[in-house]
C-alpha atoms as a PDB file:
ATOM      1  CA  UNK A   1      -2.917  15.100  28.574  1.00  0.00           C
ATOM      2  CA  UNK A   2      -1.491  12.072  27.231  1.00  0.00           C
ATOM      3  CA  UNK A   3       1.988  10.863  26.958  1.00  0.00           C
ATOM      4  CA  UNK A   4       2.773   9.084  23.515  1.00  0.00           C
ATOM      5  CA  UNK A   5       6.050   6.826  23.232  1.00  0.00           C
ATOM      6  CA  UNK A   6       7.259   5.607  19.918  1.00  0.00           C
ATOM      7  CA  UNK A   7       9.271   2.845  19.295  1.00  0.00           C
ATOM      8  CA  UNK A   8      11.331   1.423  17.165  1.00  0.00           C
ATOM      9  CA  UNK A   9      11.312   2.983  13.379  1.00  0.00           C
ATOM     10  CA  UNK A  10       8.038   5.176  14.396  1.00  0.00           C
ATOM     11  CA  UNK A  11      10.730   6.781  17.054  1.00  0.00           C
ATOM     12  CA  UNK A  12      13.230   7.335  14.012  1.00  0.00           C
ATOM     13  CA  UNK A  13      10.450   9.013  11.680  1.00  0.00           C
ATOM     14  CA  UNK A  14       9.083  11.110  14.489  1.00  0.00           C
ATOM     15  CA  UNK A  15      12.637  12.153  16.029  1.00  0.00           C
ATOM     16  CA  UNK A  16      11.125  11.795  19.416  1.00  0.00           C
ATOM     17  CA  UNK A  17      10.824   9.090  22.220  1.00  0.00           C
ATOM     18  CA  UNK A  18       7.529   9.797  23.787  1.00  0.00           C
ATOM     19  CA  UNK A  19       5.741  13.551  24.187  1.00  0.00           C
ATOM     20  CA  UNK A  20       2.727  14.890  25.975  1.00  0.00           C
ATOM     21  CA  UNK A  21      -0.088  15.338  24.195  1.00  0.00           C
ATOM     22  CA  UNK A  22      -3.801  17.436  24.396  1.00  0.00           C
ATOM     23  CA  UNK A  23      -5.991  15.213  22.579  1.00  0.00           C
ATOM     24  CA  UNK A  24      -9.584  15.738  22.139  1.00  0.00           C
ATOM     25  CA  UNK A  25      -9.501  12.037  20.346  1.00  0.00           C
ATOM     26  CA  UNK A  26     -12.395   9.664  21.313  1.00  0.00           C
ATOM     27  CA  UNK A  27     -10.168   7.029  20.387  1.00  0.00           C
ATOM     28  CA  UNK A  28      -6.730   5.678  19.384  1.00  0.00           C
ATOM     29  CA  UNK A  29      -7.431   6.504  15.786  1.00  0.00           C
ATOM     30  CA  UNK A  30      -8.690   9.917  16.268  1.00  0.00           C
ATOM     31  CA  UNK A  31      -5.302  10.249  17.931  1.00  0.00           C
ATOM     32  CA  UNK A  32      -3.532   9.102  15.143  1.00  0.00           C
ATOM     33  CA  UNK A  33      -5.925  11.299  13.052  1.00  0.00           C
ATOM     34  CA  UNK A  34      -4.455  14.435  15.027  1.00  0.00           C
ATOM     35  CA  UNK A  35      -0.977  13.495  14.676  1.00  0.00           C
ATOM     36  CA  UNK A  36      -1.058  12.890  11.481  1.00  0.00           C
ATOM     37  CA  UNK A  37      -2.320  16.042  10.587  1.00  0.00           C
ATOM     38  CA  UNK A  38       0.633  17.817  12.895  1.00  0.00           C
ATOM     39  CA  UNK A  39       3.338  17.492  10.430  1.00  0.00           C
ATOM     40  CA  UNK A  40       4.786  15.257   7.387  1.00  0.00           C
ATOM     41  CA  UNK A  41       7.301  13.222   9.565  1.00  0.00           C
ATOM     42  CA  UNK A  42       3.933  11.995  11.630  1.00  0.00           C
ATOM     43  CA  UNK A  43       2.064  11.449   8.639  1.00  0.00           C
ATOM     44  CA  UNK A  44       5.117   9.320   7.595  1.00  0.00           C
ATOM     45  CA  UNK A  45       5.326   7.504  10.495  1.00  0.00           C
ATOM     46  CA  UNK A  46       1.484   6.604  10.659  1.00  0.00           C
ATOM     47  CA  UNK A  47       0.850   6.043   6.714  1.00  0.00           C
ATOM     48  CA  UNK A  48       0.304   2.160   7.115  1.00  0.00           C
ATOM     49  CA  UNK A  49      -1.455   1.436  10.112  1.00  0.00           C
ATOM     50  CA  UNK A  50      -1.180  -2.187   9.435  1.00  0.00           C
ATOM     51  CA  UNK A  51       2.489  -1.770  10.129  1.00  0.00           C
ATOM     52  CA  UNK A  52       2.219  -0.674  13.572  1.00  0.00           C
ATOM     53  CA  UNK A  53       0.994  -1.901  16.915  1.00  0.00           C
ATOM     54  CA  UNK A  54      -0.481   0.239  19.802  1.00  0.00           C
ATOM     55  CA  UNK A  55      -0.878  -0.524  23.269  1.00  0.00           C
ATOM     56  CA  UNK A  56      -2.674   1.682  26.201  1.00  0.00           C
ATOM     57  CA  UNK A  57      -1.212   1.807  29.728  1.00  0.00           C
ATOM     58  CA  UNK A  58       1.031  -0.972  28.465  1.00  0.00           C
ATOM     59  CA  UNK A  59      -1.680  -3.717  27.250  1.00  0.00           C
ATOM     60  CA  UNK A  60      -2.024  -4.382  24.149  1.00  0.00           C
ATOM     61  CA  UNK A  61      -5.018  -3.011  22.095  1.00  0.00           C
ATOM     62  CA  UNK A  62      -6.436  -2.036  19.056  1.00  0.00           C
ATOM     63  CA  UNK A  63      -6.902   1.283  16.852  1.00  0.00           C
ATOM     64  CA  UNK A  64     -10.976   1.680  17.710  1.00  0.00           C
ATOM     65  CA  UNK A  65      -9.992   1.232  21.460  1.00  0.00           C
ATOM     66  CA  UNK A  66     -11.336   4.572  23.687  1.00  0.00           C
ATOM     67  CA  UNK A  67      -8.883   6.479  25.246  1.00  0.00           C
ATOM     68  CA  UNK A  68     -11.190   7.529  28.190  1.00  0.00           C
ATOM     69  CA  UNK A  69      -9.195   6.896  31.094  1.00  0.00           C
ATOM     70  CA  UNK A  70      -5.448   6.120  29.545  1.00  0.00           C
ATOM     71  CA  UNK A  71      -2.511   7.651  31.032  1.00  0.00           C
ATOM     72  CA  UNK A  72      -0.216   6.226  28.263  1.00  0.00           C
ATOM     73  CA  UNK A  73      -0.430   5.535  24.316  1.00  0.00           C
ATOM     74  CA  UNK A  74       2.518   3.522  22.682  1.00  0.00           C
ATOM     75  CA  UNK A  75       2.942   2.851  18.854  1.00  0.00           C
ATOM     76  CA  UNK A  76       5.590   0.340  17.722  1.00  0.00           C
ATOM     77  CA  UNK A  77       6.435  -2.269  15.119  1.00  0.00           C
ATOM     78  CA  UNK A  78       4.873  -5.991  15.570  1.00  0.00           C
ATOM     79  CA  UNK A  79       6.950  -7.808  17.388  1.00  0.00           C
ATOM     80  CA  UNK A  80       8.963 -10.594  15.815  1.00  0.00           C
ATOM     81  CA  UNK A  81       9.347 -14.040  17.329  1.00  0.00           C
ATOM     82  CA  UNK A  82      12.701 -15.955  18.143  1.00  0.00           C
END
């Protein structure tokens, strides 16, 4: 098990702050792969990767990164500067 948090906007699509998730996912994009495919408000929220930001046990990563040994998956908008 997994626990996912969304942020932001991806929160607001989703309707959910984080879950628990069974995941046979090699990777963060599998995982997205198998959320997608869950319902239309996850395929909504993951429809433009390039939009989004991910980072596992709170560092920041990338979409090809393994998920072997991660407690904790976060997806959020980039961050803005200021």
């Amino acid at each position: 098990m997994i626990d996912v948090l969304y942020f932001a906007w991806v929160r607001e699509r989703i309707g959910l702050p984080r879950e628990r998730v069974q995941t046979s996912a090699v990777t963060v994009a599998g995982l997205i792969d198998e959320l997608r495919a869950r319902e239309d408000r996850y395929a909504a929220a993951f429809a433009d990767l390039s939009a989004l930001r991910v980072a596992l046990d709170q560092e920041l990563s990338s979409f090809d990164a393994p998920l072997a040994g991660v407690r904790e998956v976060a997806f959020f908008p980039p961050m803005t500067g200021g």
